[in-house]
C-alpha atoms as a PDB file:
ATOM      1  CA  UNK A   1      -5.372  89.296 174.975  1.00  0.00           C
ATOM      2  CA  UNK A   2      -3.196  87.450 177.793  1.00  0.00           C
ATOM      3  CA  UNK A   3      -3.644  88.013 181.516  1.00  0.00           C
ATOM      4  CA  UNK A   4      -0.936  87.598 184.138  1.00  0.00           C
ATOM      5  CA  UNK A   5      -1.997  85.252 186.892  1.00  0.00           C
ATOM      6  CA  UNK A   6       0.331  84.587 190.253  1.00  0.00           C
ATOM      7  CA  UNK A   7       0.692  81.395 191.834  1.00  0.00           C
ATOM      8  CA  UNK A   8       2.932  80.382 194.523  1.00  0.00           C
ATOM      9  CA  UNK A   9       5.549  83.408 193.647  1.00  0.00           C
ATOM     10  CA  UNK A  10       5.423  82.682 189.822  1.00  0.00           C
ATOM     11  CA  UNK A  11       3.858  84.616 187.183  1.00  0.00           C
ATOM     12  CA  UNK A  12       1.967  82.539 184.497  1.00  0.00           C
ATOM     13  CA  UNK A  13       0.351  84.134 181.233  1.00  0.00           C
ATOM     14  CA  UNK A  14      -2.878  82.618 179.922  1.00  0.00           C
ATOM     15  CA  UNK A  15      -3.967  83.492 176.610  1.00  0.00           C
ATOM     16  CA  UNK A  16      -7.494  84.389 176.139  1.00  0.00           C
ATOM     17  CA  UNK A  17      -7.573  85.218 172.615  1.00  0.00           C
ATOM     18  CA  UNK A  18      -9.787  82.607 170.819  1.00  0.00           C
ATOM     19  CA  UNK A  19      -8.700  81.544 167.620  1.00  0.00           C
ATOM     20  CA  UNK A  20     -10.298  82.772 164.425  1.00  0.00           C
ATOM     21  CA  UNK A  21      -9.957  82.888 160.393  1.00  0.00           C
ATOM     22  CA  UNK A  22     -10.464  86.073 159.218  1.00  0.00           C
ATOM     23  CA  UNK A  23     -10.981  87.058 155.520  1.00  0.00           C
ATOM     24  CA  UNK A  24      -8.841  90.203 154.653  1.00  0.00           C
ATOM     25  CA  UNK A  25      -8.953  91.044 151.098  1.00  0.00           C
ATOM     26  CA  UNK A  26     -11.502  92.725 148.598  1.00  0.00           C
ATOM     27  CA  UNK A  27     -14.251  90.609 147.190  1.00  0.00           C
ATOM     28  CA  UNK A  28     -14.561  91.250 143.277  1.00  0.00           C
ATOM     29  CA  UNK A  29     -12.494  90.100 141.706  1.00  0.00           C
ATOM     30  CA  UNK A  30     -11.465  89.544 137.679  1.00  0.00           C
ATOM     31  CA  UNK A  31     -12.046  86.703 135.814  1.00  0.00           C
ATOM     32  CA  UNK A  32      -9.120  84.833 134.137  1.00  0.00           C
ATOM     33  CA  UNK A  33      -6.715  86.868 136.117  1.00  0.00           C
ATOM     34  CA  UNK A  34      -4.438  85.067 139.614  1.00  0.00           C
ATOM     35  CA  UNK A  35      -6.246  86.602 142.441  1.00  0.00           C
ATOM     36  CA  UNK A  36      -4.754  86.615 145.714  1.00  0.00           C
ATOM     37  CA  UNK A  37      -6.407  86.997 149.282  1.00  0.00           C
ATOM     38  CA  UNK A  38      -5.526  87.069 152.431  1.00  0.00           C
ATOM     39  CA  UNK A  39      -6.642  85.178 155.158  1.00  0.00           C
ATOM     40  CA  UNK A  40      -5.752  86.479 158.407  1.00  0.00           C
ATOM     41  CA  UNK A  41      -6.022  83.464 161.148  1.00  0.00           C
ATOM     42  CA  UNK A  42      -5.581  84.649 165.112  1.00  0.00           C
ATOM     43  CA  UNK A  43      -4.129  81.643 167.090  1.00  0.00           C
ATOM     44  CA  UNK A  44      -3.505  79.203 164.718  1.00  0.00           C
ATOM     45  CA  UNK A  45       0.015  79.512 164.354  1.00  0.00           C
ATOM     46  CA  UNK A  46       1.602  76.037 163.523  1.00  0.00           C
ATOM     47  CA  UNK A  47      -1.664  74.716 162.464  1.00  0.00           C
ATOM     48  CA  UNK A  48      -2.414  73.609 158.802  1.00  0.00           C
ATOM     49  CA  UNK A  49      -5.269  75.688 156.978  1.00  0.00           C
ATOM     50  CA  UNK A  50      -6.932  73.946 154.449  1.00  0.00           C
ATOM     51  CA  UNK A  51      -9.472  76.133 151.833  1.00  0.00           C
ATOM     52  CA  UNK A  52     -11.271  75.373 148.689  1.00  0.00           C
ATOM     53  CA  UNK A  53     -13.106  77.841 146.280  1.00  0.00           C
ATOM     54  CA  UNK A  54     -16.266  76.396 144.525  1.00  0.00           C
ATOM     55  CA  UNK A  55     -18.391  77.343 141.330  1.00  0.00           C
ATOM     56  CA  UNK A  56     -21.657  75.683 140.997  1.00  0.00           C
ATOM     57  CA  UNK A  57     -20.946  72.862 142.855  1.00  0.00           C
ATOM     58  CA  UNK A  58     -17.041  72.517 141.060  1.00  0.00           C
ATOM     59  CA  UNK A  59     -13.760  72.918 142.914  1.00  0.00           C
ATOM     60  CA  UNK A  60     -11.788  75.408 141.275  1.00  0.00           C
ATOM     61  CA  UNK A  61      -9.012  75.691 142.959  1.00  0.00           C
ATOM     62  CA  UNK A  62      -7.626  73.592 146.475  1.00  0.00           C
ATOM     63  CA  UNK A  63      -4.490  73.328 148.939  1.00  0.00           C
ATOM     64  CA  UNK A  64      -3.681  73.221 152.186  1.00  0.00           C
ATOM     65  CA  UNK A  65      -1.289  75.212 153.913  1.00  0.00           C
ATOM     66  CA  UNK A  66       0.954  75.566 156.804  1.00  0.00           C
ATOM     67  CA  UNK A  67      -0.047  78.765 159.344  1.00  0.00           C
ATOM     68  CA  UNK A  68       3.221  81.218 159.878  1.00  0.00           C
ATOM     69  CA  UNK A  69       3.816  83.016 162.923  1.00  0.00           C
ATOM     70  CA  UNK A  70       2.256  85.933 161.600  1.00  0.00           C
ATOM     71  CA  UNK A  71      -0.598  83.981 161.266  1.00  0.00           C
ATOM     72  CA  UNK A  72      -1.080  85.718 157.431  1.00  0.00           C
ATOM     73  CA  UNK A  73      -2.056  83.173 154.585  1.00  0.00           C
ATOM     74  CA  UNK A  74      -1.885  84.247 151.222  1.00  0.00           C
ATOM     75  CA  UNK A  75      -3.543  82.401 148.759  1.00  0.00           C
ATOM     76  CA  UNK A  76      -3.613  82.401 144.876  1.00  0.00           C
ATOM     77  CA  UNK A  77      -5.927  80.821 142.058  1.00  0.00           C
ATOM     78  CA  UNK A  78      -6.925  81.859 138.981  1.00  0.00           C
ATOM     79  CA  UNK A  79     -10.652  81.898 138.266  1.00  0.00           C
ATOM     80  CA  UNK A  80     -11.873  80.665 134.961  1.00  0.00           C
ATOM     81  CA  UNK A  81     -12.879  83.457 131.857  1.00  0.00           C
ATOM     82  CA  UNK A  82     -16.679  83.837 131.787  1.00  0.00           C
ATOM     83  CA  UNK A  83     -18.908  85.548 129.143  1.00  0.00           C
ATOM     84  CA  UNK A  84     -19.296  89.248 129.129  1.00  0.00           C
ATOM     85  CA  UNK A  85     -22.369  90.435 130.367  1.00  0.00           C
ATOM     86  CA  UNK A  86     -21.506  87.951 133.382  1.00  0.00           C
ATOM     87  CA  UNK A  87     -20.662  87.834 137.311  1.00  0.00           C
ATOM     88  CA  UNK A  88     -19.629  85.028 138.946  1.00  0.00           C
ATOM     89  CA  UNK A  89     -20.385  84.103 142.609  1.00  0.00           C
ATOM     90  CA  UNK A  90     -17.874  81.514 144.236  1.00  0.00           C
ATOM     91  CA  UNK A  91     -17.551  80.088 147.646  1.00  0.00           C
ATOM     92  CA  UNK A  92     -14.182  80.530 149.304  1.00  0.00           C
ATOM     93  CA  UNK A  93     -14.181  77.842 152.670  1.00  0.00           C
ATOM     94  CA  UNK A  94     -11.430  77.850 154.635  1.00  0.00           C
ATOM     95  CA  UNK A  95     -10.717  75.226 157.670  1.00  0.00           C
ATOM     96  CA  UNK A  96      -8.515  74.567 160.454  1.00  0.00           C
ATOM     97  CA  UNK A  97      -9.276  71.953 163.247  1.00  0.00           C
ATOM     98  CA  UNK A  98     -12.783  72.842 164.317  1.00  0.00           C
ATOM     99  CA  UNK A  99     -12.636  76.748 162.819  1.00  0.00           C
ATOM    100  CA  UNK A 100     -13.989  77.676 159.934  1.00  0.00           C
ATOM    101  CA  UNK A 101     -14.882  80.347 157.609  1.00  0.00           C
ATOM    102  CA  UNK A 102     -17.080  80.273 154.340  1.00  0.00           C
ATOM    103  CA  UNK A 103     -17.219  84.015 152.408  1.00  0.00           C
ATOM    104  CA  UNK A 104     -18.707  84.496 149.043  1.00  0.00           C
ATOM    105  CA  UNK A 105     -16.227  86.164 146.354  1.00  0.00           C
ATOM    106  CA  UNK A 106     -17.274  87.674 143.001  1.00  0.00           C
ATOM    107  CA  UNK A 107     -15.545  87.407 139.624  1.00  0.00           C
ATOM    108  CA  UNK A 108     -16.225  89.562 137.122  1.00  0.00           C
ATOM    109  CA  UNK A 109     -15.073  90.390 132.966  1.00  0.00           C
ATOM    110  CA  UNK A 110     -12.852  92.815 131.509  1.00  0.00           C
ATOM    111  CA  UNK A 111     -15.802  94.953 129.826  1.00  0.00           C
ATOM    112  CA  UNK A 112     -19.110  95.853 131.371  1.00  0.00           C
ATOM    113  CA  UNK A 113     -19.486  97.488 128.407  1.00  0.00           C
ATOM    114  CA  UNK A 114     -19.282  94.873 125.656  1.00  0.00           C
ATOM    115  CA  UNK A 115     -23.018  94.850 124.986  1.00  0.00           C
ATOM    116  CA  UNK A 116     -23.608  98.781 125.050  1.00  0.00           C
ATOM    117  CA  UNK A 117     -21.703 100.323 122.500  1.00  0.00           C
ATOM    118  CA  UNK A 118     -24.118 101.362 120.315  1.00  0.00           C
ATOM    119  CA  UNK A 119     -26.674 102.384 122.860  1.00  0.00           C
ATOM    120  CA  UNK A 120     -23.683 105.037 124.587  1.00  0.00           C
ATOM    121  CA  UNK A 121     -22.522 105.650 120.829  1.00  0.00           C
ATOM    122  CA  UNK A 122     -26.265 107.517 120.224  1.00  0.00           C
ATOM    123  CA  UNK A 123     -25.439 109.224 123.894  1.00  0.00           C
ATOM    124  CA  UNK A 124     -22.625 111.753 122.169  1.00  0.00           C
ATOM    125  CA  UNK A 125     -20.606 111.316 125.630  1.00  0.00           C
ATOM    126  CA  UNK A 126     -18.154 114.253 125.526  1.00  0.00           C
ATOM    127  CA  UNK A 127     -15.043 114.169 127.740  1.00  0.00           C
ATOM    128  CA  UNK A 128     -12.846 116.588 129.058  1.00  0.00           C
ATOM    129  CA  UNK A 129      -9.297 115.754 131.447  1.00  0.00           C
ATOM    130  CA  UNK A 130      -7.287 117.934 132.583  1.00  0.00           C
ATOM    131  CA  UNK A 131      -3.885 118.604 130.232  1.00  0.00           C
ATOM    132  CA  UNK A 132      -1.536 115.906 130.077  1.00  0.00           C
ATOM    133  CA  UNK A 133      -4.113 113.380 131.692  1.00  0.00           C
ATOM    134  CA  UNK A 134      -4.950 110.472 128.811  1.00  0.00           C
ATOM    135  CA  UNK A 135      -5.819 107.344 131.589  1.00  0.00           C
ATOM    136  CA  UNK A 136      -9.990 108.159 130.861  1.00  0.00           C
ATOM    137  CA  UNK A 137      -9.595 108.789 127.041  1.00  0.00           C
ATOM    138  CA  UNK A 138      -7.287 105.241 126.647  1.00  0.00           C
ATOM    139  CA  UNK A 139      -9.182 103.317 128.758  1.00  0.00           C
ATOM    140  CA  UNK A 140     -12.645 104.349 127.600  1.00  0.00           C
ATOM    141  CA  UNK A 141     -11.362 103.557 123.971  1.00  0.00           C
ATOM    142  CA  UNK A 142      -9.826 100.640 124.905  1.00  0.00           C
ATOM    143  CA  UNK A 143     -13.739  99.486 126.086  1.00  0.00           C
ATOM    144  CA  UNK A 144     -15.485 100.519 122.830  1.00  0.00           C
ATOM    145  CA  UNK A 145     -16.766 103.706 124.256  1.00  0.00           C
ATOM    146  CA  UNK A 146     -16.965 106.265 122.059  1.00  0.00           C
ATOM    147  CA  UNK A 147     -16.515 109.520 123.021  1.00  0.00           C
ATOM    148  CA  UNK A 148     -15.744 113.070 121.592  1.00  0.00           C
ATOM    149  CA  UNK A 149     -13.218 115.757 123.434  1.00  0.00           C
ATOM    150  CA  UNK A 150     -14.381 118.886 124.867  1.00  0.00           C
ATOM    151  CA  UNK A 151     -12.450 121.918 125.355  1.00  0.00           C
ATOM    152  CA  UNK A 152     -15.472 124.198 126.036  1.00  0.00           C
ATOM    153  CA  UNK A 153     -17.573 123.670 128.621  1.00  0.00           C
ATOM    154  CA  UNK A 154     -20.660 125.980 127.417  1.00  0.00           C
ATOM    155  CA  UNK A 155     -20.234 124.663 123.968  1.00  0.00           C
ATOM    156  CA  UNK A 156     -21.168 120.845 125.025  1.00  0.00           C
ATOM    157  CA  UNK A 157     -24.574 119.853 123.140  1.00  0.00           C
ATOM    158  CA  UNK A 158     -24.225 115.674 124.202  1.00  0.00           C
ATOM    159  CA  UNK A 159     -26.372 113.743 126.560  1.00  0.00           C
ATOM    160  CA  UNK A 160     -23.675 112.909 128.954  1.00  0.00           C
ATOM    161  CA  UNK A 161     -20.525 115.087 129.597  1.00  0.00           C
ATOM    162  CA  UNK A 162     -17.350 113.356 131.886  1.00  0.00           C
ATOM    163  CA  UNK A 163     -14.979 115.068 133.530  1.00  0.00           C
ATOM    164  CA  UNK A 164     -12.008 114.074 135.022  1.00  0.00           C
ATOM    165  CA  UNK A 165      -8.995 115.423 137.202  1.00  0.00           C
ATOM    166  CA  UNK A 166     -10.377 119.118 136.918  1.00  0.00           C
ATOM    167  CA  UNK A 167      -9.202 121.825 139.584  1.00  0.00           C
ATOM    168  CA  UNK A 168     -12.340 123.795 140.220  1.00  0.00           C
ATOM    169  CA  UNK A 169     -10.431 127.162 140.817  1.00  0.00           C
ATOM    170  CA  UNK A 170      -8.875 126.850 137.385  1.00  0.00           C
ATOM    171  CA  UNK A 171     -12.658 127.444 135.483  1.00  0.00           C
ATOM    172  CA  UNK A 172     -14.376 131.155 136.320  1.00  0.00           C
ATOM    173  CA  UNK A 173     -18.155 130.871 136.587  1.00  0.00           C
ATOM    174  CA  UNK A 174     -18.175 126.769 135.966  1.00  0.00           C
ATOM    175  CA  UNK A 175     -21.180 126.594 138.065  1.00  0.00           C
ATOM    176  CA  UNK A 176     -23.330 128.357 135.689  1.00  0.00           C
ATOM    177  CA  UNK A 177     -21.830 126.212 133.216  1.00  0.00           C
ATOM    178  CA  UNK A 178     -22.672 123.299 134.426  1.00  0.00           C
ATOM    179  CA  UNK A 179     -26.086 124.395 135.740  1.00  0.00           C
ATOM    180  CA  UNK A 180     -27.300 125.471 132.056  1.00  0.00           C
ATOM    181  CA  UNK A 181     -25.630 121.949 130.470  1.00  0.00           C
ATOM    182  CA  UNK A 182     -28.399 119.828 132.763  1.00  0.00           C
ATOM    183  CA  UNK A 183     -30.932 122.192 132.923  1.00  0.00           C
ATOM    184  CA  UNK A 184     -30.784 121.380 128.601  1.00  0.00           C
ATOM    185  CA  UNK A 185     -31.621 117.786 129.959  1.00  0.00           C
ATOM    186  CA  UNK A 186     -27.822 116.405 129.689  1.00  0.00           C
ATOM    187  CA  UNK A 187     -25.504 114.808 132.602  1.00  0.00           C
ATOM    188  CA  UNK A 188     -22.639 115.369 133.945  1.00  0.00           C
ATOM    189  CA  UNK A 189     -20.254 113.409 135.978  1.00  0.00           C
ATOM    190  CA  UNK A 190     -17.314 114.741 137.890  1.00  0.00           C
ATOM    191  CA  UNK A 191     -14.677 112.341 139.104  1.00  0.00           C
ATOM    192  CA  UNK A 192     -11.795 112.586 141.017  1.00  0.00           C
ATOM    193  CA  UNK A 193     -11.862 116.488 141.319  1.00  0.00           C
ATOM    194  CA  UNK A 194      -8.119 117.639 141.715  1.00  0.00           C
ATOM    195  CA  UNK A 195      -8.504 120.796 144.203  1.00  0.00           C
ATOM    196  CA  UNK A 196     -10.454 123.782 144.431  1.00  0.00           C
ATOM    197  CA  UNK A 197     -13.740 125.169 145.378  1.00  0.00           C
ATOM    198  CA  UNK A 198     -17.050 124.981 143.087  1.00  0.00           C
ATOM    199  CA  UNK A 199     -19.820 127.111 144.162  1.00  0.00           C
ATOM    200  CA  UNK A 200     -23.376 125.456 144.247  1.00  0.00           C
ATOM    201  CA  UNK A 201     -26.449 127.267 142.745  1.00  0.00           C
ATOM    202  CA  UNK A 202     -28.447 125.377 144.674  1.00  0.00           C
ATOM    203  CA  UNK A 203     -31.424 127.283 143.874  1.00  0.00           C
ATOM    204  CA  UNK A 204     -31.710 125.631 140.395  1.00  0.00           C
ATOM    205  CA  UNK A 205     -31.467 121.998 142.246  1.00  0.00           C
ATOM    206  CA  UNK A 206     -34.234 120.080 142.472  1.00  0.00           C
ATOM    207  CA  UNK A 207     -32.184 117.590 145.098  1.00  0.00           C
ATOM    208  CA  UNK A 208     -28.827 117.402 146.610  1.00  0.00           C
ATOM    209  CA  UNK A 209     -27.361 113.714 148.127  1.00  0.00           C
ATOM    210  CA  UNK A 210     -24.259 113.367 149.404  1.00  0.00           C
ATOM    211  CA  UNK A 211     -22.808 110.118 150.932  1.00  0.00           C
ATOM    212  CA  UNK A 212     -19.189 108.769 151.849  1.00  0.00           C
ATOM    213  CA  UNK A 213     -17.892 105.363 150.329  1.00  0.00           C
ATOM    214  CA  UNK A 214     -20.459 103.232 151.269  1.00  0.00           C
ATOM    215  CA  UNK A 215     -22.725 104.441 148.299  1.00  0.00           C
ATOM    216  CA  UNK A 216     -20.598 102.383 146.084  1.00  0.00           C
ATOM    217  CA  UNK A 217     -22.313  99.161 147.292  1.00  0.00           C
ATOM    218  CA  UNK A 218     -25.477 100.828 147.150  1.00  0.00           C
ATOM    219  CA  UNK A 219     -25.181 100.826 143.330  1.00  0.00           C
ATOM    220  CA  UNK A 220     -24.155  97.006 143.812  1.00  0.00           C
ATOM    221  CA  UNK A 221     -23.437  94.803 146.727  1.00  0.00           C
ATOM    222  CA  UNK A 222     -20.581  92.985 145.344  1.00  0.00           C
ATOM    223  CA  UNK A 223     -18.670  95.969 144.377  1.00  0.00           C
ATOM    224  CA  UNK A 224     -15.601  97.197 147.055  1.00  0.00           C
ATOM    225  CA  UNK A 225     -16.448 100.153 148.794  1.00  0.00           C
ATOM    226  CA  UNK A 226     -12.839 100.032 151.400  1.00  0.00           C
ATOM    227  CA  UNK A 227     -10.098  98.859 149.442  1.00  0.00           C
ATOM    228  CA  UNK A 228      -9.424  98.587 145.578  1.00  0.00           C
ATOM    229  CA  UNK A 229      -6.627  96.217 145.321  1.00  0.00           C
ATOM    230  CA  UNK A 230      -3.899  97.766 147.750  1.00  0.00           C
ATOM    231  CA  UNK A 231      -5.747 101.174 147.958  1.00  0.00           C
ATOM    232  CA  UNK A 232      -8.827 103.133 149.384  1.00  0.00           C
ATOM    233  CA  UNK A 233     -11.046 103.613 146.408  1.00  0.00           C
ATOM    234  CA  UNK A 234     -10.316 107.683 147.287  1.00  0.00           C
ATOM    235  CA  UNK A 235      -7.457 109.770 148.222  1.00  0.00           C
ATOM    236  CA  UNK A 236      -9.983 113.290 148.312  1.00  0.00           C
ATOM    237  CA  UNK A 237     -13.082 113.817 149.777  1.00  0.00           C
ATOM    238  CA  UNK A 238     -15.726 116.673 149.255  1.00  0.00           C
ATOM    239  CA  UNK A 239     -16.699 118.815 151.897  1.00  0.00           C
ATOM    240  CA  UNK A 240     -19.664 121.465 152.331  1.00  0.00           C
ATOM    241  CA  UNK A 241     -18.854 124.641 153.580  1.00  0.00           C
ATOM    242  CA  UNK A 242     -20.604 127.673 153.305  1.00  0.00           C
ATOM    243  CA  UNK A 243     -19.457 130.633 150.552  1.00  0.00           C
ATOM    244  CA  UNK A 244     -21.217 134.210 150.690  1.00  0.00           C
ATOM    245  CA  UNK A 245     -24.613 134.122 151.142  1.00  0.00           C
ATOM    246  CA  UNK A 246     -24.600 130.461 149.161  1.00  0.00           C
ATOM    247  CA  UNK A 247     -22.638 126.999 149.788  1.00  0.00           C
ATOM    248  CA  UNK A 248     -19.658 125.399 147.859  1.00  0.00           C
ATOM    249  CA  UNK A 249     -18.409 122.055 147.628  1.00  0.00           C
ATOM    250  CA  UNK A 250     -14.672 122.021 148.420  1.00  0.00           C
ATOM    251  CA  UNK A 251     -12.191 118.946 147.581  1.00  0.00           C
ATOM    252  CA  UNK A 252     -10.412 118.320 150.359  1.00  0.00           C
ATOM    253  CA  UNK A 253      -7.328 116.426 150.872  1.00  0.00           C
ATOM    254  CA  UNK A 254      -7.919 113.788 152.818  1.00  0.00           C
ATOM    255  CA  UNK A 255     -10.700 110.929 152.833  1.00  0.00           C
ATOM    256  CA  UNK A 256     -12.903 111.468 155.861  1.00  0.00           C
ATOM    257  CA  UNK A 257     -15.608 113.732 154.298  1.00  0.00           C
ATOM    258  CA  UNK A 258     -18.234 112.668 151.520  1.00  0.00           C
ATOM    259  CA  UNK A 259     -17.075 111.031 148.449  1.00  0.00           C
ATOM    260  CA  UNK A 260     -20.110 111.626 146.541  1.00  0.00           C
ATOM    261  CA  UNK A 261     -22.727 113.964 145.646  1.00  0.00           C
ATOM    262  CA  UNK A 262     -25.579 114.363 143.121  1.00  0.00           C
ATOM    263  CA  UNK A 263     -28.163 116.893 142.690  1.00  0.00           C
ATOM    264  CA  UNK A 264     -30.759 116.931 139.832  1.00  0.00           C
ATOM    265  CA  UNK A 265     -30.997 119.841 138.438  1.00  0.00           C
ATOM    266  CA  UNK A 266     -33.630 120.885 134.954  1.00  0.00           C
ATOM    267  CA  UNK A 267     -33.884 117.314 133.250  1.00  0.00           C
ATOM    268  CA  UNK A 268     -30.117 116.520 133.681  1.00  0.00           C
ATOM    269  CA  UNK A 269     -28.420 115.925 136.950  1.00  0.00           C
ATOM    270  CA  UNK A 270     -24.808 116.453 138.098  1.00  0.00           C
ATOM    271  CA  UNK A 271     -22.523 113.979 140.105  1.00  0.00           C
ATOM    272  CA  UNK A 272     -19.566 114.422 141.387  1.00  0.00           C
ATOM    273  CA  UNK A 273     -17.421 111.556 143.256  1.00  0.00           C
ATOM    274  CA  UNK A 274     -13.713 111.937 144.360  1.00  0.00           C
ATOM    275  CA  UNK A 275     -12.986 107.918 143.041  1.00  0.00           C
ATOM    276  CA  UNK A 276     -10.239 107.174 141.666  1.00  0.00           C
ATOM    277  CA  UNK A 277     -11.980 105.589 138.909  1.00  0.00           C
ATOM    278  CA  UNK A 278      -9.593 105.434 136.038  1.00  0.00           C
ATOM    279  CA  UNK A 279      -6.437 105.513 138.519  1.00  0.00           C
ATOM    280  CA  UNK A 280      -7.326 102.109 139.665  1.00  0.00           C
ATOM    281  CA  UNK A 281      -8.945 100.297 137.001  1.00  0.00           C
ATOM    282  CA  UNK A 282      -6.086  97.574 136.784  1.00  0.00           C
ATOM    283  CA  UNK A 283      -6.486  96.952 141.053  1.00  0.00           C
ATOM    284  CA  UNK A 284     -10.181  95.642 140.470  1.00  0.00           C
ATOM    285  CA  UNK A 285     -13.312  95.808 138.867  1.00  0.00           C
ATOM    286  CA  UNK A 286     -15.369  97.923 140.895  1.00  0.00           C
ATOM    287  CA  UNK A 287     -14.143 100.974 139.168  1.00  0.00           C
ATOM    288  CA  UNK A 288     -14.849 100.207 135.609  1.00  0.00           C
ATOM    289  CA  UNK A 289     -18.307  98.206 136.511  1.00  0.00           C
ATOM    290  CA  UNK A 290     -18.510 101.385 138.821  1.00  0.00           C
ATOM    291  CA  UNK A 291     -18.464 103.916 135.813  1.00  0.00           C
ATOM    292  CA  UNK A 292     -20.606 101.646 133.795  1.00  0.00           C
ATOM    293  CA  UNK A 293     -23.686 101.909 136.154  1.00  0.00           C
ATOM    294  CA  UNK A 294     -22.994 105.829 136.640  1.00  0.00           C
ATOM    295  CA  UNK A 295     -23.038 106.210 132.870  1.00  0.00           C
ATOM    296  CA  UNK A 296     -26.114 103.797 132.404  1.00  0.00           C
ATOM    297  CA  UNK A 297     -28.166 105.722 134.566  1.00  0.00           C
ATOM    298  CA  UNK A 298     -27.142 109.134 132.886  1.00  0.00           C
ATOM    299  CA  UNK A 299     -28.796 106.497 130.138  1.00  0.00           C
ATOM    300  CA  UNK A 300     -32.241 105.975 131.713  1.00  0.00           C
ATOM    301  CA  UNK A 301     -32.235 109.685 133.185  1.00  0.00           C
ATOM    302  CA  UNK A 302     -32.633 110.349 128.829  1.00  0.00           C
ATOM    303  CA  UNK A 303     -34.903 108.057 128.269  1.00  0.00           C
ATOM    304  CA  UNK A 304     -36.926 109.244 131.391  1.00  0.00           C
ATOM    305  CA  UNK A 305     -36.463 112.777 130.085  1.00  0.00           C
END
């Protein structure tokens, strides 16, 4: 912010915007892949920036760098592999005359799944995308994850059903379909609806919770709820509105309403989530370590049951 001062007939600006390093970038990140983050830094143009990022106590990567006009640093490094079944915790410092920032950054593995096959083999996860759509099938085999493909939603007798890119107004009477696969004690989990309109029997739920993005650090604080990679982790949202006598969820196309919603219903429970989940999978890990916790708790919701 500048203000415009007048002395003797002359007008002189003063600049009263402090200087500042800003982190601007996502915060998981993969392991053994370059990362890059930006580091935004108000009023340091012409200034050198010097940053380190630490691992138990070792510098993994170091520079130091001259500040643009733009006052936007990028900076790149490459953090080690680490064992699967692992998450790494680094500290990013960054410096420039007496300003300073210090922000924690997570690394994670390719496969939060490395250690579960068997367990989600015994699960008989069924999957069904919409025609034409093979990202969740290739990816989820690409992972070790088993599953089976399902043309018929009434005929599904798994524990866990996924379904992905599905236009609601495409299906007649889905609801009931869905109602009577978790009322047999399965789960089911939605993601990334397409379009359309799904009607909620509500009277068969034993709960209904909806929330917007930030649920996804709920499930884990070093997951990205804002951006993955370049991108909002959504492009839909799912809005309430009422329908006859009853409610519906309806997808809406744009990302200000929830993202997610989960009711329990029987012994199973249905969630639906408008993440882009398989879309986005190469951008950053939240969405694959994402879709593991969803799935393990469809997991513990059997072994409850």
């Amino acid at each position: 912010m500048n203000k415009l001062f007048f002395i003797c007939g002359f007008a002189l600006s003063i600049s009263l915007s402090a200087a500042e390093i800003k982190y601007d970038s996502p915060q998981a990140f993969y392991a053994g892949r370059e990362a890059v983050v930006n580091i935004k830094t108000d009023g340091l143009s012409g200034k050198n920036l010097s940053w380190n990022l630490k691992y138990s106590g070792r510098t993994i990567a170091a520079a130091e760098l001259a500040v643009p006009e733009t006052g936007d640093v990028e900076l790149k490094f490459t953090f080690p592999e680490i064992k699967d079944g692992v998450s790494a915790t680094a500290e990013l410092d960054c410096q420039s005359g007496d300003k300073k920032l210090v922000k924690n950054i997570f690394f994670f593995t390719q496969n939060p799944f490395a250690f579960k096959k068997k367990i989600l083999e015994k699960m008989k996860i069924g999957l069904w995308a919409s025609e034409g759509d093979e990202k969740a099938k290739k990816l989820l085999d690409s992972l070790g994850v088993a599953t089976a493909d399902v043309a018929n939603f009434a005929d599904f007798k798994g524990e866990l059903l996924i379904v992905t890119g599905i236009a609601f107004g495409n299906f007649s009477g889905l609801e009931k379909d869905l109602v009577n696969i978790c009322s047999g004690g399965a789960n089911i989990l939605i993601i990334n609806p397409k379009a359309g309109t799904l009607p909620l029997k509500t009277e068969s739920f034993r709960n209904m919770i909806f929330s917007c993005n930030e649920k996804i650090i709920d499930f884990d604080r070093k997951f990205d709820s804002e951006r993955w990679g370049d991108f909002p982790p959504n492009e839909k949202s799912l809005n309430l509105i009422p329908l006859d006598s009853g409610v519906a969820i309806e997808v809406a196309g744009n990302r200000n309403f929830f993202t997610f919603m989960s009711a329990k219903i029987g012994k199973g429970e249905l969630v639906i989530c408008t993440w882009d989940i398989f879309g986005r999978i190469e951008k950053s890990p939240t969405p694959v370590y994402l879709l593991e916790i969803l799935m393990s708790e469809s997991e513990k919701e059997q072994k409850n049951n």
